[in-house]
N, C-alpha and C. Protein backbone atom coordinates (compact mmCIF):
# COMPACT_ATOMS: atom_id res chain seq x y z
N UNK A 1 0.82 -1.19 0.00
CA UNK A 1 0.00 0.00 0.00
C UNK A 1 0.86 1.25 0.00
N UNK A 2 1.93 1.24 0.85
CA UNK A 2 2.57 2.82 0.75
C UNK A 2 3.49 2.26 -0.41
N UNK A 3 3.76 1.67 -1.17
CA UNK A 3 4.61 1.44 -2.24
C UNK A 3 3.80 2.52 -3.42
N UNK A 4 2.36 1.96 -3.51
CA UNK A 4 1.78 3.03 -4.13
C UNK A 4 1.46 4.01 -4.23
N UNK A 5 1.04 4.78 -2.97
CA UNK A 5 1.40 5.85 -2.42
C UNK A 5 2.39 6.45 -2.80
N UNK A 6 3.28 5.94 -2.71
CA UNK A 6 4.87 6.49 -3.06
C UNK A 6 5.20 6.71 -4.40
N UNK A 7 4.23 5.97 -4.95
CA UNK A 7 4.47 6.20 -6.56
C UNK A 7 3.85 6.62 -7.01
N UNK A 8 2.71 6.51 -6.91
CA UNK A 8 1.45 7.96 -7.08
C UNK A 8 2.17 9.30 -6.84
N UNK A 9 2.32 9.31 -5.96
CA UNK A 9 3.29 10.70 -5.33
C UNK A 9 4.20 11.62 -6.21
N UNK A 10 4.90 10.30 -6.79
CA UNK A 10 6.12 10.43 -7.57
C UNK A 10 5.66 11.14 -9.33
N UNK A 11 4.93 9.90 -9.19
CA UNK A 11 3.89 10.28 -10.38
C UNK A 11 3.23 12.04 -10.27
N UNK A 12 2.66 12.27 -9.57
CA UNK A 12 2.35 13.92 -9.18
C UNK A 12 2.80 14.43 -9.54
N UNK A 13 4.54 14.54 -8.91
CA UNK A 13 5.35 15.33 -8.75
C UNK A 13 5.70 15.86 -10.58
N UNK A 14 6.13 14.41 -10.81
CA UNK A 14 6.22 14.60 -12.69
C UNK A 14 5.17 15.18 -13.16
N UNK A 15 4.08 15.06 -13.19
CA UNK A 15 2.96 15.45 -13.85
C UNK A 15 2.91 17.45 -14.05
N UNK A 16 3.08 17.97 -12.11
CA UNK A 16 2.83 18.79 -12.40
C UNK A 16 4.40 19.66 -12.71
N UNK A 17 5.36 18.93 -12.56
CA UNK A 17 6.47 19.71 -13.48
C UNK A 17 6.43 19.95 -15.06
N UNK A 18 5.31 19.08 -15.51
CA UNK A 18 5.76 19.34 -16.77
C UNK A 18 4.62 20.11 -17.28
N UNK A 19 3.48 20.01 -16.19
CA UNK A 19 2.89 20.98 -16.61
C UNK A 19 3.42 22.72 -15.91
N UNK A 20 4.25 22.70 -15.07
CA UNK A 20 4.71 24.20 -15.31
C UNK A 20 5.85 24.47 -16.05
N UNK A 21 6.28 23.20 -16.65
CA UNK A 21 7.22 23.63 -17.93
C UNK A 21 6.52 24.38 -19.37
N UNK A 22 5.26 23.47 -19.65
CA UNK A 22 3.97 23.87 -20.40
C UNK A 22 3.70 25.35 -20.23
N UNK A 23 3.29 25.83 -18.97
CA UNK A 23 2.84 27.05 -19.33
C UNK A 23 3.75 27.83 -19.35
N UNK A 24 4.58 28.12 -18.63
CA UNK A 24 6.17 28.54 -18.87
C UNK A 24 6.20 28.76 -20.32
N UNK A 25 6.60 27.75 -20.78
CA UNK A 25 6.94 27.81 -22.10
C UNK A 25 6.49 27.94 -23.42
N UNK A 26 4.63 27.57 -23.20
CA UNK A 26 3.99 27.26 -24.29
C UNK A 26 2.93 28.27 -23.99
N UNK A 27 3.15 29.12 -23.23
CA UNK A 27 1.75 29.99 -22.54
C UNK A 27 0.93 30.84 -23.74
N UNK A 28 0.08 31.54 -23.52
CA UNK A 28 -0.03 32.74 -24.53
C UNK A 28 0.48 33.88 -25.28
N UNK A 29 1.39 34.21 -24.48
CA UNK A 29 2.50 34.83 -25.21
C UNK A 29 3.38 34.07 -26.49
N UNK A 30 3.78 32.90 -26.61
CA UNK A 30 4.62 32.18 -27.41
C UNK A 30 3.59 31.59 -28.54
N UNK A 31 2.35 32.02 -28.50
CA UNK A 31 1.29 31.30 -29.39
C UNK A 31 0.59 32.38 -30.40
N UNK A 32 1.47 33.32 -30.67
CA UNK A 32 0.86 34.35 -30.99
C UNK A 32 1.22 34.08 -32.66
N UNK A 33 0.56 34.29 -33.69
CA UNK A 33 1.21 33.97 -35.22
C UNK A 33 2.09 34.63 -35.17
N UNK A 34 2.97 33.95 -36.30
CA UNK A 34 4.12 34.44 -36.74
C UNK A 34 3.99 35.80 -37.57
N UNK A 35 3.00 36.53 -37.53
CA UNK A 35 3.02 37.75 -38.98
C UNK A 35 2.97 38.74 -37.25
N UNK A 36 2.66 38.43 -36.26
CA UNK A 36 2.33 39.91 -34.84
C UNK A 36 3.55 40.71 -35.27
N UNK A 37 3.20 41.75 -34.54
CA UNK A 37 4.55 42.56 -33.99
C UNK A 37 4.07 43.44 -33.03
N UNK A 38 5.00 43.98 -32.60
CA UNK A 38 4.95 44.05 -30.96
C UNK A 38 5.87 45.85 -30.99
N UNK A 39 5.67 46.63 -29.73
CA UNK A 39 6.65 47.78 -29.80
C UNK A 39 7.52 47.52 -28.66
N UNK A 40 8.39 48.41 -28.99
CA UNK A 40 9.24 48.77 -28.12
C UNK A 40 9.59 50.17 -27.83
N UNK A 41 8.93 50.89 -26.68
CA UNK A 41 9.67 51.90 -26.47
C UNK A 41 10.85 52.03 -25.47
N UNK A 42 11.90 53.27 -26.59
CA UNK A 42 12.83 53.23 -25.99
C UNK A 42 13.30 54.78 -25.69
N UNK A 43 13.64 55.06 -23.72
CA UNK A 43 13.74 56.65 -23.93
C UNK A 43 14.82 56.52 -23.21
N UNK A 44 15.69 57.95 -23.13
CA UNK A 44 17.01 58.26 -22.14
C UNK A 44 16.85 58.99 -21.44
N UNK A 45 16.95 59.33 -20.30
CA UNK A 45 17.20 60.49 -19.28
C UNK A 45 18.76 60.88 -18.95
N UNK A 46 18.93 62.72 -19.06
CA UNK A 46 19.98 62.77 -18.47
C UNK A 46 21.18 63.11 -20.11
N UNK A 47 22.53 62.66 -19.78
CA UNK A 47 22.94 63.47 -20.39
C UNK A 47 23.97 61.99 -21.29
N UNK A 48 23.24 61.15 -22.19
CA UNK A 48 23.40 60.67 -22.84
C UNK A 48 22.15 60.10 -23.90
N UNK A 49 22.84 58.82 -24.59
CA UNK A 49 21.38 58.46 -25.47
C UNK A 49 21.14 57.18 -25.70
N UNK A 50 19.98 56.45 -26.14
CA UNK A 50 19.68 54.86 -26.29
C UNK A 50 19.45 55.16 -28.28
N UNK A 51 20.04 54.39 -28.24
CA UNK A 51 19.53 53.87 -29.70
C UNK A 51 19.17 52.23 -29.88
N UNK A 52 18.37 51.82 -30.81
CA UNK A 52 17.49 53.07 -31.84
C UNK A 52 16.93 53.54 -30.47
N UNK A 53 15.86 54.71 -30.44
CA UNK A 53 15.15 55.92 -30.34
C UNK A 53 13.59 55.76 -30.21
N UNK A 54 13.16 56.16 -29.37
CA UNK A 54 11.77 56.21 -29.47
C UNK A 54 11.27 54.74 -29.57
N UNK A 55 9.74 54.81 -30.57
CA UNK A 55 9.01 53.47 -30.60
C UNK A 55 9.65 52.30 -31.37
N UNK A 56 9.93 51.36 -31.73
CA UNK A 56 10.44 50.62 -32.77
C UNK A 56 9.46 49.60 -32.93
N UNK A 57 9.06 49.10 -33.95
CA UNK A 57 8.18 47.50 -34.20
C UNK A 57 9.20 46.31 -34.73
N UNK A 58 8.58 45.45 -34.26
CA UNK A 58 9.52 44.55 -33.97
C UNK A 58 9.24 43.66 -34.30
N UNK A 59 9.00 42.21 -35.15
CA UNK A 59 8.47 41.79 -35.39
C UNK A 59 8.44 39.84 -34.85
N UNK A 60 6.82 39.24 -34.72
CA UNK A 60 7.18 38.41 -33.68
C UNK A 60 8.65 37.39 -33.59
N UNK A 61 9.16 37.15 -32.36
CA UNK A 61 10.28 36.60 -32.53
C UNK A 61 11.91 36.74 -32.74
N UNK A 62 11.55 38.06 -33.61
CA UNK A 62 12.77 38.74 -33.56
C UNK A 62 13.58 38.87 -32.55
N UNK A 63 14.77 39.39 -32.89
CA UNK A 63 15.71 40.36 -31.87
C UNK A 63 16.01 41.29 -32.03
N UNK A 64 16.15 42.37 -30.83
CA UNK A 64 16.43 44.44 -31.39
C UNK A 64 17.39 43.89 -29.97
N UNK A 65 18.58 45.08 -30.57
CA UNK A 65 19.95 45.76 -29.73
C UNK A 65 19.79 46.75 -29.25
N UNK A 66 19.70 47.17 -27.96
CA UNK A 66 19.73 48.34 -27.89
C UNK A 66 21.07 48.66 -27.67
N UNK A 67 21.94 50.23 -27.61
CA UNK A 67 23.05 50.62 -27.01
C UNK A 67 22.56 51.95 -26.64
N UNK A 68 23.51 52.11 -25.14
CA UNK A 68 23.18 53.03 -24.64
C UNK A 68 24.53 54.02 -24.47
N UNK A 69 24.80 55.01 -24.40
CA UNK A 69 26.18 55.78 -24.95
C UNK A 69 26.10 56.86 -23.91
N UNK A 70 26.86 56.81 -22.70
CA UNK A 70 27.20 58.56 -22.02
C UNK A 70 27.64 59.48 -22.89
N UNK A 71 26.88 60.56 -23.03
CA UNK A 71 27.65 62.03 -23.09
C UNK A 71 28.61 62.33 -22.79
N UNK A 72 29.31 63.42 -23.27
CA UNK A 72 30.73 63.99 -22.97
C UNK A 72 30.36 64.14 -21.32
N UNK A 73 31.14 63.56 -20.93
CA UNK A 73 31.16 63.82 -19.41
C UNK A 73 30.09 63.46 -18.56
N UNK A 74 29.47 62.35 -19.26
CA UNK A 74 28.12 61.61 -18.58
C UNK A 74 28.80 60.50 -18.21
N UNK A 75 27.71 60.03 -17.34
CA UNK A 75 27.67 58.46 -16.83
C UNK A 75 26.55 57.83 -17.00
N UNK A 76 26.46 56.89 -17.34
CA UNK A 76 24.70 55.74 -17.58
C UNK A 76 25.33 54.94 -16.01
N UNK A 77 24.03 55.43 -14.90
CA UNK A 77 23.36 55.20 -14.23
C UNK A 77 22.71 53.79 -13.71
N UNK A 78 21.22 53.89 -14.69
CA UNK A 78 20.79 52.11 -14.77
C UNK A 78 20.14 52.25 -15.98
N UNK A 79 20.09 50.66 -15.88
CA UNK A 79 18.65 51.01 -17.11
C UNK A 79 17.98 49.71 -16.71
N UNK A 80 16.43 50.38 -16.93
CA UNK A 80 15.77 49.65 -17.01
C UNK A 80 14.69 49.02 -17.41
N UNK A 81 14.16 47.48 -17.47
CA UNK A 81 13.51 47.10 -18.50
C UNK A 81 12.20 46.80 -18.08
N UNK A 82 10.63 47.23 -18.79
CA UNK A 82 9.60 46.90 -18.35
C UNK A 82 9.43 47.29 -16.67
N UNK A 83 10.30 48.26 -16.15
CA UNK A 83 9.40 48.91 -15.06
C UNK A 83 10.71 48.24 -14.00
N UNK A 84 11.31 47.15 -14.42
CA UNK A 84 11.99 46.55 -13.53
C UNK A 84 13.52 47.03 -13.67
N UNK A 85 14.76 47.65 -12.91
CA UNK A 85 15.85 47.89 -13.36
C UNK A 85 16.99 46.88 -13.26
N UNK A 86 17.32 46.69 -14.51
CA UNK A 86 17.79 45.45 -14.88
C UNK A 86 19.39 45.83 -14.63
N UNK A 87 20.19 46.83 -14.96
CA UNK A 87 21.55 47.15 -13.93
C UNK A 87 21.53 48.65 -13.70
N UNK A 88 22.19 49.03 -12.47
CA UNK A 88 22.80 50.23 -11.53
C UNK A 88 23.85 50.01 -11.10
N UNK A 89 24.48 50.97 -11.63
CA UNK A 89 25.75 51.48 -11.09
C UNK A 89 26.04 52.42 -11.89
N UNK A 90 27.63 52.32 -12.14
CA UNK A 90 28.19 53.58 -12.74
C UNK A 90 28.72 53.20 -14.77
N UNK A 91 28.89 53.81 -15.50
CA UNK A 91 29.26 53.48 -16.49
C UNK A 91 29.72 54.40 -17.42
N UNK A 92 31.02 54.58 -18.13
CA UNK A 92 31.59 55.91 -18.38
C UNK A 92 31.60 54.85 -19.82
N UNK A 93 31.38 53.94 -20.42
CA UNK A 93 31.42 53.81 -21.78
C UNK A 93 29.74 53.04 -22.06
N UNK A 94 29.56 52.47 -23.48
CA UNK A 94 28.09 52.07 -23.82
C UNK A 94 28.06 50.66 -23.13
N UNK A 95 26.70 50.84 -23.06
CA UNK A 95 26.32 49.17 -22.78
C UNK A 95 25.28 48.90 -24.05
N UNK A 96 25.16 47.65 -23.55
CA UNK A 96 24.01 46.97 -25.36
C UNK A 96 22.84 46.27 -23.68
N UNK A 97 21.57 46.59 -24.74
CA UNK A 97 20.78 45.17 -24.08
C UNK A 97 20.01 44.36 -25.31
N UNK A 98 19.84 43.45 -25.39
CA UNK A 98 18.93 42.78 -26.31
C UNK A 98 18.05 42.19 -25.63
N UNK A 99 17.09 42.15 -26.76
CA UNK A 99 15.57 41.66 -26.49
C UNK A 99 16.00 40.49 -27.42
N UNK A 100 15.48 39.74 -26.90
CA UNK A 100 15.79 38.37 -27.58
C UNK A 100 14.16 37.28 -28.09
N UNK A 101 13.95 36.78 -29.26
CA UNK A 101 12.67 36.39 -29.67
C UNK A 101 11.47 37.12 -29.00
N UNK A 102 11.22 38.25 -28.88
CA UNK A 102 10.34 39.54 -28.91
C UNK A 102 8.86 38.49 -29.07
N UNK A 103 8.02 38.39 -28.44
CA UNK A 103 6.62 38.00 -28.19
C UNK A 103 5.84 38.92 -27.34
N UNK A 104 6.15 40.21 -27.04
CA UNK A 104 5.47 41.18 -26.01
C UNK A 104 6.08 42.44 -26.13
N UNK A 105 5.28 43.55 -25.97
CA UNK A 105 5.48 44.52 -26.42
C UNK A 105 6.84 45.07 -24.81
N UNK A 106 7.30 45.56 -25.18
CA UNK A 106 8.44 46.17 -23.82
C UNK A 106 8.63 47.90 -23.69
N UNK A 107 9.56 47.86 -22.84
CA UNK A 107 10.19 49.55 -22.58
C UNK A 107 11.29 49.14 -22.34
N UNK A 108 12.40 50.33 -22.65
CA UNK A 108 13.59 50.06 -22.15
C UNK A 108 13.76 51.61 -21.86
N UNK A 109 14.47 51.95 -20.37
CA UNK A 109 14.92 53.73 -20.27
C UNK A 109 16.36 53.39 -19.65
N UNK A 110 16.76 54.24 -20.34
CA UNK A 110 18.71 54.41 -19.93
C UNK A 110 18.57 55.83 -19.22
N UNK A 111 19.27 55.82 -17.76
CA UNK A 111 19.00 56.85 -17.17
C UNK A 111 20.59 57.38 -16.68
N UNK A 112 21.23 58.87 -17.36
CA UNK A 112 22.25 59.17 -17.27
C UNK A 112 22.10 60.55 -16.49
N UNK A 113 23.40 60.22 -15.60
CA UNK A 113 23.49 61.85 -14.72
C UNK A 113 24.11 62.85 -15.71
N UNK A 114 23.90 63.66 -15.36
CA UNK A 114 24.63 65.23 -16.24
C UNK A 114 25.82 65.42 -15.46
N UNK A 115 26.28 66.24 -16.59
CA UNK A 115 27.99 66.66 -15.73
C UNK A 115 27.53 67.70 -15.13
N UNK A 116 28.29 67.44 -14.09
CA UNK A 116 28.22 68.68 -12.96
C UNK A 116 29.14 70.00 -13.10
């Protein structure tokens, strides 16, 4: 009796891993046709710049680069992605971020201090 138990159990355990591999992976976002596209806005604060600029479309799946570049005598700060800041600290040359297979629309803001 607890042999089965034990394997029932076991059994569970598999079942519902693969179902949170499933939605994870196969959710609504990843099911979207291949013709979508999606935006990206992209802004800077402060005394440098993100390129590309502004809105971009993107199309599903794709990948976009961003780079972000201090000003003469700037520093990039953080930046961050969808509301969340993805690095902080200090940075006296560019950084890149990529969006990688694009299924959702995003933001990206590069936030640079001014020279004092």
């Amino acid at each position: 009796m607890h042999r089965n138990l034990a394997w029932a159990a076991e059994v569970g355990v598999a079942l519902l891993l693969v179902f949170a591999f499933l939605y994870t992976n196969c959710g609504a976002e990843s099911s979207s046709p291949s013709n979508a596209t999606y935006t990206i806005e992209a802004t800077a604060t402060g005394n440098g710049s993100i390129s590309p600029l502004d809105v971009t479309t993107v199309n599903y799946w794709d990948s976009i680069t961003y780079t972000m570049t201090p000003g003469e005598f700037g520093e990039l700060k953080s930046v961050t992605v969808d509301g969340t800041v993805w690095w902080s600290g200090t940075s006296l040359v560019a950084m890149t971020y990529v969006f990688n297979h694009v299924r959702a629309n995003h933001t990206i803001v590069a936030a640079f201090n001014s020279p004092s």
